[in-house]
PDB file of N, CA and C in Angstrom:
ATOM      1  N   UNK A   1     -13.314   3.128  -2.257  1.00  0.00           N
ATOM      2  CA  UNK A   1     -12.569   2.733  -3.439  1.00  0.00           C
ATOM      3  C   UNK A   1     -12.531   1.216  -3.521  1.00  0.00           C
ATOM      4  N   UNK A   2     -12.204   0.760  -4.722  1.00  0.00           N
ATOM      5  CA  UNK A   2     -12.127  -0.739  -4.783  1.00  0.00           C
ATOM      6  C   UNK A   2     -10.935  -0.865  -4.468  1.00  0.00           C
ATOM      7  N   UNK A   3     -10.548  -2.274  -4.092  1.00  0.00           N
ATOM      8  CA  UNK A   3      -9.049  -2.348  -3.831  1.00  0.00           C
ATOM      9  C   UNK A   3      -8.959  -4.024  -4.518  1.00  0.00           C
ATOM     10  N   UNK A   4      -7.757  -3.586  -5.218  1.00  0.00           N
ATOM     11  CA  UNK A   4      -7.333  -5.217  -5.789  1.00  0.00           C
ATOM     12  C   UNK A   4      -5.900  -5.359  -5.547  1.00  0.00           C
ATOM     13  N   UNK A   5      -5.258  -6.392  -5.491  1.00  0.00           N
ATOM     14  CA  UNK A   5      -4.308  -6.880  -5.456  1.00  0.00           C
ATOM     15  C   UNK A   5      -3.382  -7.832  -6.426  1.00  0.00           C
ATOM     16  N   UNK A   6      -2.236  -6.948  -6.703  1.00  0.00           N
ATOM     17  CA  UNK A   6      -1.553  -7.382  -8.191  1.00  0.00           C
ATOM     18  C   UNK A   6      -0.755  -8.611  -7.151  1.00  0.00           C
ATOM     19  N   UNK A   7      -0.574  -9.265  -6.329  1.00  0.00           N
ATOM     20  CA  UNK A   7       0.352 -10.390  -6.320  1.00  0.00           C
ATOM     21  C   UNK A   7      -0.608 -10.773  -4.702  1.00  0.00           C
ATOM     22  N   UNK A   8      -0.214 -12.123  -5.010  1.00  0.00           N
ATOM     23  CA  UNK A   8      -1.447 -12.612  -3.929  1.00  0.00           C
ATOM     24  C   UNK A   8      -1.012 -13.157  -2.273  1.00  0.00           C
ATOM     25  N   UNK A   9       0.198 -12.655  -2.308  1.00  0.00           N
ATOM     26  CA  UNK A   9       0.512 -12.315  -0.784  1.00  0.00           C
ATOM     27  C   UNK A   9       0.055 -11.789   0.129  1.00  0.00           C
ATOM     28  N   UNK A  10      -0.390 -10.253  -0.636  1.00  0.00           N
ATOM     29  CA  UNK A  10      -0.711  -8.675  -0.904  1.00  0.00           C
ATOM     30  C   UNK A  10      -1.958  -9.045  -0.216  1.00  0.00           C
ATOM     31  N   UNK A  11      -2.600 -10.153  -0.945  1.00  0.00           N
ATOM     32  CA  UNK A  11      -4.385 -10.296  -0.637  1.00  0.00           C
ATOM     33  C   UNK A  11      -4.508 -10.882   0.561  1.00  0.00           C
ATOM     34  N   UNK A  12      -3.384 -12.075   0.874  1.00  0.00           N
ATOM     35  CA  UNK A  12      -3.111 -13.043   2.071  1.00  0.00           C
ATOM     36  C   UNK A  12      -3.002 -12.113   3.428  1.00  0.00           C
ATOM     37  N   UNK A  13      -2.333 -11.315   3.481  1.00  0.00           N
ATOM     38  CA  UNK A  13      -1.982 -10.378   4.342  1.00  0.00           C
ATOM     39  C   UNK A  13      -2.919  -9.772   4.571  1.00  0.00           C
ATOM     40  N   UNK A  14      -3.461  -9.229   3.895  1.00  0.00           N
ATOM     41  CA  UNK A  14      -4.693  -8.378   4.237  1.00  0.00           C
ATOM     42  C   UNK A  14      -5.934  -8.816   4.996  1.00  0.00           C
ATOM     43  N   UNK A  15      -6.572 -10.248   4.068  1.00  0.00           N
ATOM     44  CA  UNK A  15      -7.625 -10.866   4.460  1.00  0.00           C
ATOM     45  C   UNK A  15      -7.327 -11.729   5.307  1.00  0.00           C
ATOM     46  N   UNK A  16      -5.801 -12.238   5.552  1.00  0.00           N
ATOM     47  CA  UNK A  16      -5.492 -13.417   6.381  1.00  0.00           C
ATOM     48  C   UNK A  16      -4.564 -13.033   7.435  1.00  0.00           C
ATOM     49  N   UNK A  17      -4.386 -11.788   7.327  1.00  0.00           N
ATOM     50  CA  UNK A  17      -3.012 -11.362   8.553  1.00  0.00           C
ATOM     51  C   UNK A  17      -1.631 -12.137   8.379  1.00  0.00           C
ATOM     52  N   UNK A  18      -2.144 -13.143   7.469  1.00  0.00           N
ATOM     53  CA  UNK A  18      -0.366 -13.671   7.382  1.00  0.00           C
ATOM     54  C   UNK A  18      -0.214 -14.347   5.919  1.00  0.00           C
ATOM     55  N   UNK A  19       0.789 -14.903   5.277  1.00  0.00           N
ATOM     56  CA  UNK A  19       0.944 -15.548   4.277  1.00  0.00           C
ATOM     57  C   UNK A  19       0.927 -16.682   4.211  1.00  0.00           C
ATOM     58  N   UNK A  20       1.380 -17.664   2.873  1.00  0.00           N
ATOM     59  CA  UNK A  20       1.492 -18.657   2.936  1.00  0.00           C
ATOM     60  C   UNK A  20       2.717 -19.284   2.661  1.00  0.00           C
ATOM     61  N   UNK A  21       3.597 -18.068   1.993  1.00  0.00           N
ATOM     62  CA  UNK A  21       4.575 -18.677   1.550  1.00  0.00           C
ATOM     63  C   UNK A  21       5.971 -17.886   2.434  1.00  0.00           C
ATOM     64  N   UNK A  22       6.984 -18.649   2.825  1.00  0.00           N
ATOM     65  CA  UNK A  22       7.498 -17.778   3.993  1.00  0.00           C
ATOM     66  C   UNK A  22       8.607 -16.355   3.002  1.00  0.00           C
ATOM     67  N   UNK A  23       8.637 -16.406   1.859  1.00  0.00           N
ATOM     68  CA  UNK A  23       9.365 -15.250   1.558  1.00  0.00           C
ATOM     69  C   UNK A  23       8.476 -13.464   1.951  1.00  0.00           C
ATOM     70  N   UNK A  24       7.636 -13.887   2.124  1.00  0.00           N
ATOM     71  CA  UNK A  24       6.821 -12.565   2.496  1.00  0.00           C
ATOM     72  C   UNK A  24       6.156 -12.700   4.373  1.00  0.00           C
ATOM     73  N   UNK A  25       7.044 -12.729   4.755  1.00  0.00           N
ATOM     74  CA  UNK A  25       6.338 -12.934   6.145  1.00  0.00           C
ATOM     75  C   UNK A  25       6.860 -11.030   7.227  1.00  0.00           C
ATOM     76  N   UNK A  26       5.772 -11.217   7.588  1.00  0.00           N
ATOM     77  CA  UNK A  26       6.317  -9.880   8.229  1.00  0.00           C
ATOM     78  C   UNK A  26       5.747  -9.848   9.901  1.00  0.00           C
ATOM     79  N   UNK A  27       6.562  -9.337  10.843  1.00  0.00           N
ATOM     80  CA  UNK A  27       6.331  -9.075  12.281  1.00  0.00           C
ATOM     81  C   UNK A  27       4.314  -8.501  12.207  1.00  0.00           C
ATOM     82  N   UNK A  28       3.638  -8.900  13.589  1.00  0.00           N
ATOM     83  CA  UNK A  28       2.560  -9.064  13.587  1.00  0.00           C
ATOM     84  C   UNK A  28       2.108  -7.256  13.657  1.00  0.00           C
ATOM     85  N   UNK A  29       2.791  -6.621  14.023  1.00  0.00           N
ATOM     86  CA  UNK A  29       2.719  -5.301  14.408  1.00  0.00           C
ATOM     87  C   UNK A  29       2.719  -4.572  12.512  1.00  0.00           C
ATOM     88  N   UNK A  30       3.297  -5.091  12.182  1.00  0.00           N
ATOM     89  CA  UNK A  30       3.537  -4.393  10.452  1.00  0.00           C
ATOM     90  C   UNK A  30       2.356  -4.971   9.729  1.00  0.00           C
ATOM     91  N   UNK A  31       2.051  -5.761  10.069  1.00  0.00           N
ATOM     92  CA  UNK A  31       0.517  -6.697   9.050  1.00  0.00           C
ATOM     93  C   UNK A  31      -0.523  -5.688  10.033  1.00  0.00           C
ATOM     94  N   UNK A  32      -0.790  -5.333  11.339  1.00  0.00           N
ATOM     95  CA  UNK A  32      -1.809  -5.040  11.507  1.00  0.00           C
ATOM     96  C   UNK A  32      -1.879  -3.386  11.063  1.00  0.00           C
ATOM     97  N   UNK A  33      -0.227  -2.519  10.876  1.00  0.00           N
ATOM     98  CA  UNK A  33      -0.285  -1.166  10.600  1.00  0.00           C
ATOM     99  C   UNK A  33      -0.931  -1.732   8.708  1.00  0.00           C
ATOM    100  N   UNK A  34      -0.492  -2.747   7.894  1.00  0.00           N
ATOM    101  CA  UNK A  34      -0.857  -2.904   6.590  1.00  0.00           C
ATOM    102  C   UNK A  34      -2.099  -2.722   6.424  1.00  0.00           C
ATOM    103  N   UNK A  35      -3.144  -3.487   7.316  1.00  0.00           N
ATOM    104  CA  UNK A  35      -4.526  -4.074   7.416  1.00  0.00           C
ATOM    105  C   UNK A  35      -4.938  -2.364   7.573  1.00  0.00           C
ATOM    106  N   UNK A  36      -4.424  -1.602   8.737  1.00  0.00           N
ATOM    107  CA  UNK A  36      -5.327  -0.128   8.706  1.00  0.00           C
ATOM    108  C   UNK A  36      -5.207   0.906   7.654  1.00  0.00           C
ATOM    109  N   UNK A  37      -3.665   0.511   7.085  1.00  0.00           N
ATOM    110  CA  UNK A  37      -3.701   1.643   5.943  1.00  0.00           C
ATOM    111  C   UNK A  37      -4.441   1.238   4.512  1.00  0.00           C
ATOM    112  N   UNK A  38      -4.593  -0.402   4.476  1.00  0.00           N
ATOM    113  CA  UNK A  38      -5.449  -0.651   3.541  1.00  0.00           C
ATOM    114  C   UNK A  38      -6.942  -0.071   3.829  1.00  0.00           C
ATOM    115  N   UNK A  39      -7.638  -0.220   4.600  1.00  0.00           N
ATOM    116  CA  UNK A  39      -8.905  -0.234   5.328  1.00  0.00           C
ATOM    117  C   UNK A  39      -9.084   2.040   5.172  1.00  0.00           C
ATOM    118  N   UNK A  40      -8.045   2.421   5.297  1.00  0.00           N
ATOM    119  CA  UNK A  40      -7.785   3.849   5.109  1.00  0.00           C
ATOM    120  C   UNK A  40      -7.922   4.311   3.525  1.00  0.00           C
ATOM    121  N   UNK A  41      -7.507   3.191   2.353  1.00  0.00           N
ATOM    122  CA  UNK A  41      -7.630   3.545   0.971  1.00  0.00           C
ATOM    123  C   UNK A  41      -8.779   2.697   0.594  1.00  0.00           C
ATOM    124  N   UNK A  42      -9.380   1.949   1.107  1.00  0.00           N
ATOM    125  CA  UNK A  42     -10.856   1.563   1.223  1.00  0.00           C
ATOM    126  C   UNK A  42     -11.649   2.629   0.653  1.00  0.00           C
ATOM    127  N   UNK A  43     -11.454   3.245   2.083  1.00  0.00           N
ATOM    128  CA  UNK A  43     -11.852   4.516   2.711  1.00  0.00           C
ATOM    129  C   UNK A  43     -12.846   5.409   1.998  1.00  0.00           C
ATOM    130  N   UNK A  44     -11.546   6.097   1.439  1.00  0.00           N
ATOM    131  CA  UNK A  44     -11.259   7.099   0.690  1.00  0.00           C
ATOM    132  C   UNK A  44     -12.215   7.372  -0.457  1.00  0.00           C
ATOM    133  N   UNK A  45     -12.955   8.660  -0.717  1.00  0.00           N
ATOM    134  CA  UNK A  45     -13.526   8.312  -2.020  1.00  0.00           C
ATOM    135  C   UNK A  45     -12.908   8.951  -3.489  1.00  0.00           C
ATOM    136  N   UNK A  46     -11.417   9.781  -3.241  1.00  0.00           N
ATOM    137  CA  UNK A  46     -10.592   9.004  -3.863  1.00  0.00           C
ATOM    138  C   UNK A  46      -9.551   9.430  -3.651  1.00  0.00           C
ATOM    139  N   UNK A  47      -8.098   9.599  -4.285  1.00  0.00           N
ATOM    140  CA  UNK A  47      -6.832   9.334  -3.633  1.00  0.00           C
ATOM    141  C   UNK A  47      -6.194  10.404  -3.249  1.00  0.00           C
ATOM    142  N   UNK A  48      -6.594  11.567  -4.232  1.00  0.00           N
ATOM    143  CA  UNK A  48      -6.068  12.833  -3.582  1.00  0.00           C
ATOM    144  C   UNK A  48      -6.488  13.256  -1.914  1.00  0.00           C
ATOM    145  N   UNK A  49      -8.098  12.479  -1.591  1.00  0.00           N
ATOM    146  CA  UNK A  49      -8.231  12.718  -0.106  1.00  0.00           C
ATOM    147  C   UNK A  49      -7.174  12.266   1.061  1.00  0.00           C
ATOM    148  N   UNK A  50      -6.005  11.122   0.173  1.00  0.00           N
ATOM    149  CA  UNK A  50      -5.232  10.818   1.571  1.00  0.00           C
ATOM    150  C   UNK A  50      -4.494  11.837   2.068  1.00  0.00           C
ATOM    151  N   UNK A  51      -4.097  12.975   1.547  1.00  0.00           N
ATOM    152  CA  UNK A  51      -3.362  14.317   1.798  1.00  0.00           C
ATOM    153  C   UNK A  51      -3.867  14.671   3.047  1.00  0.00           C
ATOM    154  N   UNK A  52      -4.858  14.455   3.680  1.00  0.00           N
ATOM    155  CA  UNK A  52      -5.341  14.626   4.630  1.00  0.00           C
ATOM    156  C   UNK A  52      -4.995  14.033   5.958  1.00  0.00           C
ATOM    157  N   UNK A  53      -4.329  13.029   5.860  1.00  0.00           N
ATOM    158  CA  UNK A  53      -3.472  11.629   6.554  1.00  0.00           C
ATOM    159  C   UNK A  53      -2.190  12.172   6.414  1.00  0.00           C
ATOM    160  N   UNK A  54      -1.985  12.842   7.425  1.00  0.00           N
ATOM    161  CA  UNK A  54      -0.488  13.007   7.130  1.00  0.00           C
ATOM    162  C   UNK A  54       0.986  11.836   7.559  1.00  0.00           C
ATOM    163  N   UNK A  55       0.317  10.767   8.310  1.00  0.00           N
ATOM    164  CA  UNK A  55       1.230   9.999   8.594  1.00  0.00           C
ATOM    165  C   UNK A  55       1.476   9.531   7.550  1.00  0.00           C
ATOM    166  N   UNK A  56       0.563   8.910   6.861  1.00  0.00           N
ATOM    167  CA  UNK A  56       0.720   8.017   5.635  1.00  0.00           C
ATOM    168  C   UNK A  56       1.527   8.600   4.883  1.00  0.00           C
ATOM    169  N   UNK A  57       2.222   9.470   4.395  1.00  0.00           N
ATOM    170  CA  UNK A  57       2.900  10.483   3.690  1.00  0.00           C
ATOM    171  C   UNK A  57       2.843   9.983   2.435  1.00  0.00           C
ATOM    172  N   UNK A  58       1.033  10.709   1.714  1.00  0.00           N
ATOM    173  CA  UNK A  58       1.288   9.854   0.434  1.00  0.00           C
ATOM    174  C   UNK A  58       1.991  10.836  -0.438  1.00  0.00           C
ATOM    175  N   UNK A  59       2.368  10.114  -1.671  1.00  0.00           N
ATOM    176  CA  UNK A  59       3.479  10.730  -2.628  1.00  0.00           C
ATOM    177  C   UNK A  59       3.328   9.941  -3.793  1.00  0.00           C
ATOM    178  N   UNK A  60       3.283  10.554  -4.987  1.00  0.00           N
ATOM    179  CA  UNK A  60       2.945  10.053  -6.399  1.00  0.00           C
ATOM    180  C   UNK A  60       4.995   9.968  -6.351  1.00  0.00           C
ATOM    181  N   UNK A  61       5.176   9.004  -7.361  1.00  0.00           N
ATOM    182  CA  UNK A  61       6.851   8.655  -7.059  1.00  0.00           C
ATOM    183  C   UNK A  61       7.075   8.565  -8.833  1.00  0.00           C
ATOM    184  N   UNK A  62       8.414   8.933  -8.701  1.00  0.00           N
ATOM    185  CA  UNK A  62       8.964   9.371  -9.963  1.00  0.00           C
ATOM    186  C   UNK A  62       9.792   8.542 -10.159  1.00  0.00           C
ATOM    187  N   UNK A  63      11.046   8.942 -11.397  1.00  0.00           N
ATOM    188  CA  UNK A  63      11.904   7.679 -12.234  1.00  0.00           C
ATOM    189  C   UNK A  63      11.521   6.865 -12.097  1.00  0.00           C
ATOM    190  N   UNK A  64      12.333   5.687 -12.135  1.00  0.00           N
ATOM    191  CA  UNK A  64      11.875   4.362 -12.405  1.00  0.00           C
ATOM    192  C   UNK A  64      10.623   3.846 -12.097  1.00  0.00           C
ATOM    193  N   UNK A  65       9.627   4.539 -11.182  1.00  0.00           N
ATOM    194  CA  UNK A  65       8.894   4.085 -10.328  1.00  0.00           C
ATOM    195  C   UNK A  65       7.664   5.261 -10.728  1.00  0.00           C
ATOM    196  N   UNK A  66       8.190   5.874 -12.074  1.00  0.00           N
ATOM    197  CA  UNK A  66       6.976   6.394 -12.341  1.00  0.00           C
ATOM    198  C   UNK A  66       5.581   5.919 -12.714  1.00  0.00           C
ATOM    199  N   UNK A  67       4.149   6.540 -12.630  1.00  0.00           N
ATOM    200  CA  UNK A  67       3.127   5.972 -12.389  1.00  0.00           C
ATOM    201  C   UNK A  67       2.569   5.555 -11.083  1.00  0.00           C
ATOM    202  N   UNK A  68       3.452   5.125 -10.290  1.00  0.00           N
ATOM    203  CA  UNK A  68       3.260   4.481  -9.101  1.00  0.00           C
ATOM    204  C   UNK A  68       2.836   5.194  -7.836  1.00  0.00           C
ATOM    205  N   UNK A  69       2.392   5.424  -6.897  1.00  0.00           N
ATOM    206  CA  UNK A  69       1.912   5.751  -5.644  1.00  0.00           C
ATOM    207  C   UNK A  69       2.063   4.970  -4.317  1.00  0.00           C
ATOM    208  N   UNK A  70       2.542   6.093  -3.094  1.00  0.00           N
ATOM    209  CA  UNK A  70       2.920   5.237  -2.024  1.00  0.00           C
ATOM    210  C   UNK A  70       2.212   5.753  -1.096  1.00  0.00           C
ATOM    211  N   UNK A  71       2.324   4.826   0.068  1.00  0.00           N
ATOM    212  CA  UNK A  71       1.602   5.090   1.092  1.00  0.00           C
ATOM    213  C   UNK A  71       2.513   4.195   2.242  1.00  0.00           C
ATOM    214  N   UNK A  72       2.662   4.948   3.739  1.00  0.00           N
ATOM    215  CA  UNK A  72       3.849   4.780   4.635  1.00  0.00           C
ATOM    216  C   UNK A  72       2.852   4.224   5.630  1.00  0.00           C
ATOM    217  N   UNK A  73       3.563   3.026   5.477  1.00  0.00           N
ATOM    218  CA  UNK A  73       2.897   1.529   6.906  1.00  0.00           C
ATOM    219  C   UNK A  73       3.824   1.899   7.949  1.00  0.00           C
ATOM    220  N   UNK A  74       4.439   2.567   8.405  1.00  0.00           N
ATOM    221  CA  UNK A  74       5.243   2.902   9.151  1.00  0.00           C
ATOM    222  C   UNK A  74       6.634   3.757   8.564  1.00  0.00           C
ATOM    223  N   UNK A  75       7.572   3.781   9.628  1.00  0.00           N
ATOM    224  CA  UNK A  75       8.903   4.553   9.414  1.00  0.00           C
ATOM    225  C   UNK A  75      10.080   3.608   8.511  1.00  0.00           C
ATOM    226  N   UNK A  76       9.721   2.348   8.135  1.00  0.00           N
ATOM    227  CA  UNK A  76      10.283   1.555   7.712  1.00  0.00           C
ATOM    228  C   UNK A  76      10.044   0.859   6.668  1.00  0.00           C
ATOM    229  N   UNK A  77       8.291   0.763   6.468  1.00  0.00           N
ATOM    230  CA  UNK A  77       7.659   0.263   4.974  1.00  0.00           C
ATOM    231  C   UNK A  77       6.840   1.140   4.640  1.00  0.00           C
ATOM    232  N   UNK A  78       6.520   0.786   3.263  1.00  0.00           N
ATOM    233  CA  UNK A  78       5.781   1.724   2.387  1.00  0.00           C
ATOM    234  C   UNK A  78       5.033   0.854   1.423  1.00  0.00           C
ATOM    235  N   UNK A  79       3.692   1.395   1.108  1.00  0.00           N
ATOM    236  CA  UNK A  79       2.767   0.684   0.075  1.00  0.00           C
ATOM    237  C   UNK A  79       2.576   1.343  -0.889  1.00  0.00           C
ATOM    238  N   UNK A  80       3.240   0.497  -1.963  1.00  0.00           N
ATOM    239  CA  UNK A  80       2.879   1.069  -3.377  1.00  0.00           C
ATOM    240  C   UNK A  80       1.966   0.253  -4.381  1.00  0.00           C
ATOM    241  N   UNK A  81       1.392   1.211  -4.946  1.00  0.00           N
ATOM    242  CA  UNK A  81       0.187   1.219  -5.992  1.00  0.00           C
ATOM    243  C   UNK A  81      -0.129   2.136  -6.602  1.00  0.00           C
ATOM    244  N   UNK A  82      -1.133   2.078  -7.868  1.00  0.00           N
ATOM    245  CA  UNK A  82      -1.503   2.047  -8.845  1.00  0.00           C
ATOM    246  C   UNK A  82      -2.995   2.696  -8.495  1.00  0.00           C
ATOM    247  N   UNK A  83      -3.506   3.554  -8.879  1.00  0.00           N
ATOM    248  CA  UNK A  83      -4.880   4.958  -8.441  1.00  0.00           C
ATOM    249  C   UNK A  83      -5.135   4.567 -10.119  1.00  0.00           C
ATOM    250  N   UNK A  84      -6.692   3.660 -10.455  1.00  0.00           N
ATOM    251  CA  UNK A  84      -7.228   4.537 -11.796  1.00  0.00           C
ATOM    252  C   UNK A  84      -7.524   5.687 -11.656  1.00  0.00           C
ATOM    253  N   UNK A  85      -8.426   6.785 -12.889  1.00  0.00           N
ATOM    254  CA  UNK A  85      -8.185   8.096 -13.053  1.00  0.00           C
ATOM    255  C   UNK A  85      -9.569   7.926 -11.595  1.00  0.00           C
ATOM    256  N   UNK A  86      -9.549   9.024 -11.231  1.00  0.00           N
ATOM    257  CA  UNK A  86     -10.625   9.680 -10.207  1.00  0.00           C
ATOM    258  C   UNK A  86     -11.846   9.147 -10.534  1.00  0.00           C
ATOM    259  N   UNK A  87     -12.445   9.125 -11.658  1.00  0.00           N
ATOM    260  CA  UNK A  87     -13.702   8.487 -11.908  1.00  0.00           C
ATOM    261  C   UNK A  87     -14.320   6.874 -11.711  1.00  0.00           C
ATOM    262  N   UNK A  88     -13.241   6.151 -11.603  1.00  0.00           N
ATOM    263  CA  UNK A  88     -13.036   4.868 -11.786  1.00  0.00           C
ATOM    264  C   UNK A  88     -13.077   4.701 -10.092  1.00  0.00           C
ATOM    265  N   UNK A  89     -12.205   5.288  -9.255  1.00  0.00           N
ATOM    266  CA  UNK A  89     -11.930   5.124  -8.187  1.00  0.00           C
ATOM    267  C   UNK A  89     -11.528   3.689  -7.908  1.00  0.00           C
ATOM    268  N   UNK A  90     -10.811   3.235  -8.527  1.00  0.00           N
ATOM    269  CA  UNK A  90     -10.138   2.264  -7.914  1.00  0.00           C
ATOM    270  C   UNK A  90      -8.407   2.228  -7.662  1.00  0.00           C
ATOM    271  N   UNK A  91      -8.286   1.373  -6.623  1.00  0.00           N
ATOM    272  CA  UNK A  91      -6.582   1.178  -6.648  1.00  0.00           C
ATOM    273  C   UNK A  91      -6.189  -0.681  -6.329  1.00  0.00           C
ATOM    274  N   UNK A  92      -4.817  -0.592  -7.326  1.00  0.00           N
ATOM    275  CA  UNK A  92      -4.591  -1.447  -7.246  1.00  0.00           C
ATOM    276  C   UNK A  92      -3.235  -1.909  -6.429  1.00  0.00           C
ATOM    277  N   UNK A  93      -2.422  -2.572  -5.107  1.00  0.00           N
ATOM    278  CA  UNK A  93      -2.078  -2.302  -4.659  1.00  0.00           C
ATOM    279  C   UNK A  93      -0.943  -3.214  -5.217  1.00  0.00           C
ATOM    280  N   UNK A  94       0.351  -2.644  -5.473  1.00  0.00           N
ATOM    281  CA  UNK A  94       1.484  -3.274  -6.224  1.00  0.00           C
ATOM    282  C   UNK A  94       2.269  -3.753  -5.431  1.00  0.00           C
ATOM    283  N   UNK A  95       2.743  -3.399  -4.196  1.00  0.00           N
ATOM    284  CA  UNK A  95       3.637  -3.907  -3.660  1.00  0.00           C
ATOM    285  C   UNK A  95       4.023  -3.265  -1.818  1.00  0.00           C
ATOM    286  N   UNK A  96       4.472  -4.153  -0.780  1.00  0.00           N
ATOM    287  CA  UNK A  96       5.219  -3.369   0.095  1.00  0.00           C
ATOM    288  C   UNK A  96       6.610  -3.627   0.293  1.00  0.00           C
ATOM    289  N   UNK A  97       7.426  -2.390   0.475  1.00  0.00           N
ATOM    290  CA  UNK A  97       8.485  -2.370   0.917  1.00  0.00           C
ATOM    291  C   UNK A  97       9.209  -1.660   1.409  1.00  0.00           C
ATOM    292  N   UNK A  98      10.909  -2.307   1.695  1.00  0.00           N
ATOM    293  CA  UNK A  98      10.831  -2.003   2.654  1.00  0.00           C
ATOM    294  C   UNK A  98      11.916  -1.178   2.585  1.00  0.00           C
ATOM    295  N   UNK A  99      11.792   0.483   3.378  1.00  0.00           N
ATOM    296  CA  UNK A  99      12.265   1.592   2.857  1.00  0.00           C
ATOM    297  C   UNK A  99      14.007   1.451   2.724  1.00  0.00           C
ATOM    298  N   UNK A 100      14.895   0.903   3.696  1.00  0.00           N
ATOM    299  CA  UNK A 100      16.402   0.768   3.325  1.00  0.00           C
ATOM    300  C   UNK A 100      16.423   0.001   1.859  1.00  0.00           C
ATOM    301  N   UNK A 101      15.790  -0.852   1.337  1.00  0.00           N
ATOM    302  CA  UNK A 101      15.796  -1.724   0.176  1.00  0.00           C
ATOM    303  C   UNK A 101      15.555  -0.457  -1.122  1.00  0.00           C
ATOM    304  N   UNK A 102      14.702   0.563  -0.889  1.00  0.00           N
ATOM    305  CA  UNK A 102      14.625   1.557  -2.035  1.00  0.00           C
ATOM    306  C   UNK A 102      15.416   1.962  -1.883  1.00  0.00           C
ATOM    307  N   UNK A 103      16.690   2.634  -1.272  1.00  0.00           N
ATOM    308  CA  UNK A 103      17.426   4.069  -1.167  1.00  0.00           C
ATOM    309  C   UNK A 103      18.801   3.108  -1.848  1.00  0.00           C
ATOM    310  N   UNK A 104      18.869   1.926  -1.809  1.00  0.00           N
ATOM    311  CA  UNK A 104      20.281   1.115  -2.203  1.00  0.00           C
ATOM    312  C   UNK A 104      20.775   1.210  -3.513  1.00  0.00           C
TER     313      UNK A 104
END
């Protein structure tokens, strides 16, 4: 799949293991679980195959947050994005965070 990145932290992290700007900084252990679950929707040839990954616990997400799609960097963060239709195979990756911050 293609992978793009809607905010350029997102891209920093990925390609750089770290950021530049310190509001997005995260422990070295959470950038390298980011780096494999990106490298996992790489992967993929397309999104319904992550069902197969059961750690990742992906999940199409509703209300406010409809449209959106997640994927679990651990027990504590989660990556959300954006799947064009199946044909397109691309995703665009919107955001991580961090799971006590959703449930508030």
């Amino acid at each position: 799949m293609e992978i793009l990145f809607d905010k350029e932290y997102l891209r920093e992290l990925y390609y750089d293991g770290k950021t530049s700007d310190k509001q997005h900084r995260y422990q070295p252990q959470i950038v390298k679980k980011y780096i494999r679950v990106i490298n996992i929707l790489d992967a993929v040839d397309k999104v319904t195959d992550l069902f197969r990954f059961n750690s990742l616990n992906y999940e199409k997400l509703s209300g406010d947050k409809l449209g959106l799609e997640s994927v679990r960097v651990n027990d504590q963060y989660r990556i959300e994005f954006k799947s064009s239709d199946e044909t397109d195979k691309g995703i665009t990756i919107c955001n991580i965070i961090e799971l006590s911050n959703h449930y508030k």
